[in-house]
C-alpha atoms as a PDB file:
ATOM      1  CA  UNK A   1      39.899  43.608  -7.604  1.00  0.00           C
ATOM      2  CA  UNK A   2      36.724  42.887  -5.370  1.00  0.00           C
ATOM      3  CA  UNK A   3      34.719  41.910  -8.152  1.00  0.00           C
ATOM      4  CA  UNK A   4      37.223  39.040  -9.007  1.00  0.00           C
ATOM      5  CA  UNK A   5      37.577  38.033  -5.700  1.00  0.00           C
ATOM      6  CA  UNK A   6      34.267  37.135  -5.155  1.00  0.00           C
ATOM      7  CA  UNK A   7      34.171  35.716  -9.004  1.00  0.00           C
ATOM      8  CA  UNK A   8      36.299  33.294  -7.687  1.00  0.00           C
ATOM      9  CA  UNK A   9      34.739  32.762  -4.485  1.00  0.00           C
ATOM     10  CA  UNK A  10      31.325  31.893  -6.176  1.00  0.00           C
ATOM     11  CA  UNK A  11      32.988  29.580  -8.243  1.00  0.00           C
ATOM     12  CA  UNK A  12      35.134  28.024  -5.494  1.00  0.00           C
ATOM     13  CA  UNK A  13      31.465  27.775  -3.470  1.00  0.00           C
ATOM     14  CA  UNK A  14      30.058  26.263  -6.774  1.00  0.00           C
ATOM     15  CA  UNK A  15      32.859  23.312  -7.289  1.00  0.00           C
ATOM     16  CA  UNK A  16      32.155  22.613  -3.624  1.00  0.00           C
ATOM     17  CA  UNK A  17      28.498  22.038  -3.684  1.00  0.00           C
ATOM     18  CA  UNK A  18      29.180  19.850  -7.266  1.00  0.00           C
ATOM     19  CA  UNK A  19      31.707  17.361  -5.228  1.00  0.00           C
ATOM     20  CA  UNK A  20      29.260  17.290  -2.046  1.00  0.00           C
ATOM     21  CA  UNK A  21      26.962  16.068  -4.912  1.00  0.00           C
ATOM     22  CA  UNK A  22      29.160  13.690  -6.746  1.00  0.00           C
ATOM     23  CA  UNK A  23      29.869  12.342  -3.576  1.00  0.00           C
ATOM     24  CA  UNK A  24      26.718  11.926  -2.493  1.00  0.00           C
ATOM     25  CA  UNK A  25      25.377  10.398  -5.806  1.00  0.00           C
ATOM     26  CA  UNK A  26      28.390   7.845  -5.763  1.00  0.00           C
ATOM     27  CA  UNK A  27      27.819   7.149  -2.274  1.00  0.00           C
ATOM     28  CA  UNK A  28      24.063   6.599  -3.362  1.00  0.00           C
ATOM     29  CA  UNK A  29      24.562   4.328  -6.172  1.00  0.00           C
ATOM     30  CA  UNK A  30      27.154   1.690  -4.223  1.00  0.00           C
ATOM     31  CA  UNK A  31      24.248   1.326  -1.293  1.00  0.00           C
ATOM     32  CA  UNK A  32      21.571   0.955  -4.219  1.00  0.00           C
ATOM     33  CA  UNK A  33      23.706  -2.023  -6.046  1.00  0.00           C
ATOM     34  CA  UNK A  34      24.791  -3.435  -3.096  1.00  0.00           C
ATOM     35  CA  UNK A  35      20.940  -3.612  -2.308  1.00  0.00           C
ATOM     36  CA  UNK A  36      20.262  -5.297  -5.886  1.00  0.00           C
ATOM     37  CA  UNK A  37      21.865  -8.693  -4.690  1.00  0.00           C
ATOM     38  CA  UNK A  38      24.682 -10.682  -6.775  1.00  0.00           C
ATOM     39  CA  UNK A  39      23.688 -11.332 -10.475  1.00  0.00           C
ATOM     40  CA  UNK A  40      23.061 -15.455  -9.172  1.00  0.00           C
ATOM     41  CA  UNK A  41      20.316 -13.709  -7.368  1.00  0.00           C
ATOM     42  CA  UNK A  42      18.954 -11.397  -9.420  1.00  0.00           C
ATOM     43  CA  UNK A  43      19.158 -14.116 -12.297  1.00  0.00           C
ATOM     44  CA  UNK A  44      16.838 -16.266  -9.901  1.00  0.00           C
ATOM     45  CA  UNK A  45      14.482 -14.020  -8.899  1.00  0.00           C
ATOM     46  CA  UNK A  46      13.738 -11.874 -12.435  1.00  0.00           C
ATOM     47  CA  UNK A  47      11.566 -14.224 -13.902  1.00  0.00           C
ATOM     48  CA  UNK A  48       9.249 -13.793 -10.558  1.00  0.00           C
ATOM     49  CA  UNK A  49       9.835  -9.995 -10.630  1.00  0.00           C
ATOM     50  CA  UNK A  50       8.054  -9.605 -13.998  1.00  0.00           C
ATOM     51  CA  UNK A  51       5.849 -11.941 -13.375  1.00  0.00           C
ATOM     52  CA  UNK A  52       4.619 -10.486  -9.611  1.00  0.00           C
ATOM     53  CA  UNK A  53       5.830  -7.664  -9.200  1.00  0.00           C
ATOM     54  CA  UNK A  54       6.309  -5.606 -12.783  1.00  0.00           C
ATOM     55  CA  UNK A  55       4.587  -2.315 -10.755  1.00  0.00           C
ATOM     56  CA  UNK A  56       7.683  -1.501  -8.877  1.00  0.00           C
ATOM     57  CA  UNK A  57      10.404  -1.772 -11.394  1.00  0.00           C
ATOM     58  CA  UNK A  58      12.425  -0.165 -10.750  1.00  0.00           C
ATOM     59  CA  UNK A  59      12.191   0.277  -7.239  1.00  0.00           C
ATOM     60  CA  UNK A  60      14.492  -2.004  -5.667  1.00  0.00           C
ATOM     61  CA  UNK A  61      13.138  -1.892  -1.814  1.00  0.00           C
ATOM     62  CA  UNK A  62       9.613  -2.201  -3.308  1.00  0.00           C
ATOM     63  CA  UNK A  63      10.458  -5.140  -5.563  1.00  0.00           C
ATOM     64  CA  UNK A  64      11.953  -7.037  -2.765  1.00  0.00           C
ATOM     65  CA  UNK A  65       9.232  -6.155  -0.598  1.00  0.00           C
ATOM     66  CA  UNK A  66       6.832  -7.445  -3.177  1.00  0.00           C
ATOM     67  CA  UNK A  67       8.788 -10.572  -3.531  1.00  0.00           C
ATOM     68  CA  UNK A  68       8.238 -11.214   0.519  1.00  0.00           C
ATOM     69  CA  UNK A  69       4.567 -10.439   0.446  1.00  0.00           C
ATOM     70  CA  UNK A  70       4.149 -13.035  -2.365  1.00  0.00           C
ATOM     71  CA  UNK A  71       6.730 -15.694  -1.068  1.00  0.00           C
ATOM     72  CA  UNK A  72       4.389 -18.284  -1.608  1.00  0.00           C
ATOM     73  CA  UNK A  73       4.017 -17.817  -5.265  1.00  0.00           C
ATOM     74  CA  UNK A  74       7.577 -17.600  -5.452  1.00  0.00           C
ATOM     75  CA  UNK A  75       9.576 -19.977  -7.524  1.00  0.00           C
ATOM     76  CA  UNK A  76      11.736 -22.818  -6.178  1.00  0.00           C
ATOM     77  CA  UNK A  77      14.624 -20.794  -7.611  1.00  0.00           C
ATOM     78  CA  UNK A  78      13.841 -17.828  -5.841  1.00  0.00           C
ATOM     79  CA  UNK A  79      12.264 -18.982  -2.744  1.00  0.00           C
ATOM     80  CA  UNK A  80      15.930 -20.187  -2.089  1.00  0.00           C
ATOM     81  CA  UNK A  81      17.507 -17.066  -2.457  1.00  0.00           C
ATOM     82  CA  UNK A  82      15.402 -15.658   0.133  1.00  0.00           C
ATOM     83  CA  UNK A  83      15.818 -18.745   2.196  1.00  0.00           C
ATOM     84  CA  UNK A  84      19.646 -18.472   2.231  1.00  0.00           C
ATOM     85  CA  UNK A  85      19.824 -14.488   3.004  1.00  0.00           C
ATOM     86  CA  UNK A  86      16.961 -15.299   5.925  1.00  0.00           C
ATOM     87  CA  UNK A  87      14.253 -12.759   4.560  1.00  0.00           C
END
């Protein structure tokens, strides 16, 4: 009787941790694509992604951080994008 008790009690513990997980993964993946920009943007600014930053694909903080430190080299397309959000 004890040893199905805590059977169930490890498995109980073990579905808990795997939806603290889920959750967190989930939760995870919404902040990432909301950081991604709309697909107007992201069409924009590829072409200058490949072409400046390729290294940090597929780091999306790192690409955008790229993107600032060469906003000179930007194009027109781009360079708008980052005019309108104010980065």
């Amino acid at each position: 009787m004890k040893a199905r008790f805590l059977r169930f009690a490890r498995v109980r513990s073990r579905a808990r941790r795997a939806s603290t997980v889920g959750l967190f993964l989930t939760l995870f993946a919404t902040t990432a694509q909301a950081q991604q920009g709309t697909p107007e943007q992201r069409r924009a600014c590829t072409p200058d992604v490949y072409r400046l930053c390729a290294g940090e694909i597929p780091n999306v903080r790192a690409i955008t951080a790229c993107l600032r430190r060469n906003r000179s080299s930007l194009s027109e397309a781009c360079r708008s994008v980052f005019d309108q959000t104010g980065n």
